[in-house]
Protein backbone atom coordinates (compact mmCIF):
# COMPACT_ATOMS: atom_id res chain seq x y z
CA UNK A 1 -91.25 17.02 115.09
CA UNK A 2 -90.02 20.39 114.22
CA UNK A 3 -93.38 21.22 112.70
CA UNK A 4 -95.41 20.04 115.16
CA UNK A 5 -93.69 22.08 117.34
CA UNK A 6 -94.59 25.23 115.77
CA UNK A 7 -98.41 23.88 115.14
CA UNK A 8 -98.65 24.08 118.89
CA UNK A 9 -97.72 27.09 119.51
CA UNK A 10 -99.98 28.07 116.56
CA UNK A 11 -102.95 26.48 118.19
CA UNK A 12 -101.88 27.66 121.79
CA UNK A 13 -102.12 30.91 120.36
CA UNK A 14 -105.23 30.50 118.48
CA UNK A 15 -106.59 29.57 122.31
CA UNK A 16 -105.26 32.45 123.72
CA UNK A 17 -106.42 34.68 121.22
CA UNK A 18 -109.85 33.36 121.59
CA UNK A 19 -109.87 33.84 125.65
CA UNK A 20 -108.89 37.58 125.23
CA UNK A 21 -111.77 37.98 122.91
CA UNK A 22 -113.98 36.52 125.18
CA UNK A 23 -112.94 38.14 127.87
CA UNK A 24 -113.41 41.39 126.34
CA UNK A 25 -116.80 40.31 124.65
CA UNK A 26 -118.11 39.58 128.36
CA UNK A 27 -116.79 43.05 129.18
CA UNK A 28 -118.49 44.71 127.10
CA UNK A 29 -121.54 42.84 127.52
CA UNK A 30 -121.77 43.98 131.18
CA UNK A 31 -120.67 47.38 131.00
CA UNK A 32 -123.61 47.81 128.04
CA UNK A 33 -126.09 46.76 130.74
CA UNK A 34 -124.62 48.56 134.04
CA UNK A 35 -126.19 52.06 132.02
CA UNK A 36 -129.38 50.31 131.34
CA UNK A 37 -129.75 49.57 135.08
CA UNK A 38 -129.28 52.96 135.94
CA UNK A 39 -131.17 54.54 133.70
CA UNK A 40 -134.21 51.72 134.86
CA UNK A 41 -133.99 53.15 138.64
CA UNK A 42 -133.58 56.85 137.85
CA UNK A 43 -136.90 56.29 136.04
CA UNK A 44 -138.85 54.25 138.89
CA UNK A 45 -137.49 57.58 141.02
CA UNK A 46 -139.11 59.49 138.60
CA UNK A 47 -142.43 57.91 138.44
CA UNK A 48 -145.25 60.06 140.53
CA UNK A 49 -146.56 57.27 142.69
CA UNK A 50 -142.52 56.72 144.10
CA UNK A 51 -143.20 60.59 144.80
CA UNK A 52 -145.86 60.29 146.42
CA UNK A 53 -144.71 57.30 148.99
CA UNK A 54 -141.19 59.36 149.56
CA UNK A 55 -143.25 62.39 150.10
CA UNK A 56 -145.66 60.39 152.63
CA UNK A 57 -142.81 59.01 154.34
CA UNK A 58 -140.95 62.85 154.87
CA UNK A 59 -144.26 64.30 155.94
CA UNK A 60 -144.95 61.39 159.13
CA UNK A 61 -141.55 61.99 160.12
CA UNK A 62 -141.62 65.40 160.32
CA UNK A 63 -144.72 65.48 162.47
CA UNK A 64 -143.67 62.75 164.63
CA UNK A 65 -140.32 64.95 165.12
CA UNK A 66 -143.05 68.01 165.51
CA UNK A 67 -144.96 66.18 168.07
CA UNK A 68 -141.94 64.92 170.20
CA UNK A 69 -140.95 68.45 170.68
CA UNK A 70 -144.50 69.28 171.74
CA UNK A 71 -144.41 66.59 174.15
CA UNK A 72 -140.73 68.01 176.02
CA UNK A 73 -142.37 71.31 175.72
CA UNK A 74 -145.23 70.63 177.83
CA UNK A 75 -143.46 68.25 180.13
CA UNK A 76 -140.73 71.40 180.89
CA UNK A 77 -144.11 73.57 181.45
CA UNK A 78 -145.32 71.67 183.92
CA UNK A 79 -141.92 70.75 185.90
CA UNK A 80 -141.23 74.70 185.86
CA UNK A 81 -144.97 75.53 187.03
CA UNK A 82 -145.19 73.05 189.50
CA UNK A 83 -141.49 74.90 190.94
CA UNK A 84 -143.07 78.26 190.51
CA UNK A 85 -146.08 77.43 192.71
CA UNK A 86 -146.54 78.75 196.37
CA UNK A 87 -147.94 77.17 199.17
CA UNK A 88 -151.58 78.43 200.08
CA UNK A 89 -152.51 78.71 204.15
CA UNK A 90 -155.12 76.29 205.07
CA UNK A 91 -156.85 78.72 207.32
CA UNK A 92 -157.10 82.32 206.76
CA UNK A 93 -157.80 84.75 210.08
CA UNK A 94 -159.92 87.23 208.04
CA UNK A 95 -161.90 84.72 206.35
CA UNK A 96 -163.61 82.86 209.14
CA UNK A 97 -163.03 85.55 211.99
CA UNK A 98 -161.51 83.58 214.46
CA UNK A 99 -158.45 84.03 216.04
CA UNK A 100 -155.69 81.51 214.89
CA UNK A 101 -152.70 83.29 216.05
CA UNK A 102 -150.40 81.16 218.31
CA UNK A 103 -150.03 82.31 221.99
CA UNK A 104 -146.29 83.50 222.08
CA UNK A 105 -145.71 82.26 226.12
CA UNK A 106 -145.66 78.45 224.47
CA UNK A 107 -143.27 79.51 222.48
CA UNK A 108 -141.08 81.65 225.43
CA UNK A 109 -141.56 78.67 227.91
CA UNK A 110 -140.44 76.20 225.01
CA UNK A 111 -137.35 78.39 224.69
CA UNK A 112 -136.30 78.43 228.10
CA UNK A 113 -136.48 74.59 228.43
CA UNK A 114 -134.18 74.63 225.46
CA UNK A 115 -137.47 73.07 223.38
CA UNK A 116 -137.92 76.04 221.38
CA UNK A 117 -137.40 76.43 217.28
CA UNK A 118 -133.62 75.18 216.69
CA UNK A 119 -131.61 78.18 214.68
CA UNK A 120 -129.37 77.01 212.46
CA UNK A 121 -126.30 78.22 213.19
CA UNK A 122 -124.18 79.37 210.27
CA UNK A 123 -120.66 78.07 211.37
CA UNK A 124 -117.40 76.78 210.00
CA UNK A 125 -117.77 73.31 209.94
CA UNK A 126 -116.36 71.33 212.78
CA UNK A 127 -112.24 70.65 212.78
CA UNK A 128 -111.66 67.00 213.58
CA UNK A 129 -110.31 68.38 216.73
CA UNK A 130 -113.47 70.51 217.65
CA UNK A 131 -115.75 66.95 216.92
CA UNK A 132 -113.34 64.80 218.94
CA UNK A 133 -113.22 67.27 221.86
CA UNK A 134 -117.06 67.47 221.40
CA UNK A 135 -117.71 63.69 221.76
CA UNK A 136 -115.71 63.47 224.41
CA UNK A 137 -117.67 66.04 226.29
CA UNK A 138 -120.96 64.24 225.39
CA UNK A 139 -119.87 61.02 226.91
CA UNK A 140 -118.29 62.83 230.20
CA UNK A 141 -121.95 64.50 230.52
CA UNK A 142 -123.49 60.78 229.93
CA UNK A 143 -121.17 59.07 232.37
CA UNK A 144 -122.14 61.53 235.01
CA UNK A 145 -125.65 61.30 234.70
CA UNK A 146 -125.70 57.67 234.41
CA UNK A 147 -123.95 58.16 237.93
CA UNK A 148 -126.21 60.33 239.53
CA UNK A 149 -128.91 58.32 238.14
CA UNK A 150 -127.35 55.11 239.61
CA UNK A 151 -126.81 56.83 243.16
CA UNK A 152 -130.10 58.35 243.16
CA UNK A 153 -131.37 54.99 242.64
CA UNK A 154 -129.96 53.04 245.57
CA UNK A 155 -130.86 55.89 247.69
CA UNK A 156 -134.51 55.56 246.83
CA UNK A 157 -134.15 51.65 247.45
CA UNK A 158 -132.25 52.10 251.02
CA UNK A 159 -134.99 54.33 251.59
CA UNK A 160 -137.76 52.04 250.91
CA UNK A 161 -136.28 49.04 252.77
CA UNK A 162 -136.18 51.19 255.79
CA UNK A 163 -139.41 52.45 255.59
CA UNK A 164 -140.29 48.19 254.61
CA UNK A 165 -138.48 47.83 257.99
CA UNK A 166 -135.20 46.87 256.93
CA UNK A 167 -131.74 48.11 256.89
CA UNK A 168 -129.42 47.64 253.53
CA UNK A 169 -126.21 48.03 252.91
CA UNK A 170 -125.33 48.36 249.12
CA UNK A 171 -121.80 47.74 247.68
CA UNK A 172 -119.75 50.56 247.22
CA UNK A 173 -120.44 50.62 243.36
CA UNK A 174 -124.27 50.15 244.71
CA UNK A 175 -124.40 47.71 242.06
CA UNK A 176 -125.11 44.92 245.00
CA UNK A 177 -126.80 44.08 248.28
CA UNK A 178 -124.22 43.14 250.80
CA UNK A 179 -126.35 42.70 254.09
CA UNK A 180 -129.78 42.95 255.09
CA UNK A 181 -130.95 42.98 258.64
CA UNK A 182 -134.72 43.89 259.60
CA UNK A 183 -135.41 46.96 261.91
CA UNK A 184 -137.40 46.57 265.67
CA UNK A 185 -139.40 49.27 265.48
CA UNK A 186 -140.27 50.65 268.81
CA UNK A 187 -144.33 50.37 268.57
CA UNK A 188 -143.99 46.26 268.87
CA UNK A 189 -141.72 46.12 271.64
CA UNK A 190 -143.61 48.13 273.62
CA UNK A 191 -147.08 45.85 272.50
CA UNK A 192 -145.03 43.27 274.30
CA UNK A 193 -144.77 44.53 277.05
CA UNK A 194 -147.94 46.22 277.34
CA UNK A 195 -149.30 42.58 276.41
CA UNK A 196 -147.11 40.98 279.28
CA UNK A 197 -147.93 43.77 281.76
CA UNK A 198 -151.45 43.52 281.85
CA UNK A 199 -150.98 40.05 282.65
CA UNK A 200 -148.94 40.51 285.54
CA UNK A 201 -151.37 43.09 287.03
C-alpha cells in the first residue's frame, strides 16, 4: 500500500504535467496564428482594387455632403429673396394717363362718421382697472341704447294703432299690451247722422 501510494501521485503528476504542456502547446498554437491573421488583412488593405472601392466610397460621400450644402444654400436664397421683394402697384397714373387718385372728401366724410382709417394708438397697455372700468362703460352705453331703442319702439306701435284707429296702452316696461279700445273717429258719426237726416227730411 505504501507504494501504491506514491505511484499515484507519480501518475497524478505525470497527468498534470501533461495538461500544462498542453495547455501551453494550444497557446502557442494560437498566438502563432493571431500574427498571420493580421498580416492577411493588412495585405487585402493593401491590394489596389480595396483602394479603389474605399476611394469610391469617400468620393460619393463627399459629393452627396457637397450637394446637401448646395441644396440649404439655394433654399436660404430663395427664403431671403422672396423677404427682400417689394410689392409692385397694379396701376400706375403715368402709364395709362388716367387719373387714379382717390377723392380725399370720402375719406374726410368717413372720418367724421368715425369710419375713417383706425390709427393705432401707441399706448401703455390697459391696467386691469382701466379694462374693467372700460367694459363697464360699454355695457352702460348698450343698456341705454337698448332702452331708447325699446321706447322708441312702442312709441312707433302706439302710433300706428292710433292712426289703425285704436288706442293702446303698453305696460310700464312697454314690454306688454295692457288694454286696447278702438277710436270713433268723427267722419262716421257724422255719416250717421247725415244718413239718418236725410231720411227724416
Amino acid at each position: 500500500m505504501a507504494e501504491e501510494k506514491p505511484q499515484k501521485e507519480k501518475s497524478f503528476l505525470l497527468a498534470l504535467l501533461l495538461f500544462i504542456g498542453a495547455g501551453l502547446l494550444l497557446l502557442l498554437a494560437l498566438d502563432s496564428e493571431s500574427p498571420q491573421r493580421s498580416l492577411s488583412s493588412d495585405s487585402r488593405a493593401k491590394t489596389p482594387e480595396y483602394e479603389k472601392h474605399v476611394n469610391k466610397h469617400l468620393m460619393l460621400t463627399n459629393d452627396k455632403l457637397a450637394m446637401a450644402r448646395q441644396k440649404m444654400a439655394l433654399e436660404n436664397a430663395r427664403v431671403n429673396d422672396f423677404r427682400s421683394t417689394t410689392p409692385q402697384q397694379a396701376y400706375s397714373n403715368s402709364d395709362s394717363g388716367l387719373d387714379l387718385s382717390v377723392d380725399r372728401r370720402a375719406y374726410e366724410i368717413a372720418n367724421e362718421l368715425g369710419r375713417g382709417e383706425r390709427k393705432r394708438e401707441q399706448q401703455q397697455p390697459m391696467t386691469p382697472d382701466e379694462m374693467i372700468q372700460r367694459d363697464l362703460f360699454e355695457a352702460q352705453q348698450t343698456q341705454e341704447y337698448s332702452q331708447a331703442y325699446r321706447e322708441e319702439y312702442a312709441r312707433q306701435f302706439v302710433e300706428n294703432a292710433r292712426r289703425g284707429g285704436y288706442k293702446v296702452i303698453l305696460s310700464e316696461d312697454l314690454t306688454r299690451v295692457i288694454s286696447v279700445q278702438p277710436i270713433r273717429r268723427p267722419s262716421e258719426s257724422m255719416d250717421l247722422f247725415q244718413s239718418n237726416g236725410e231720411a227724416l227730411q
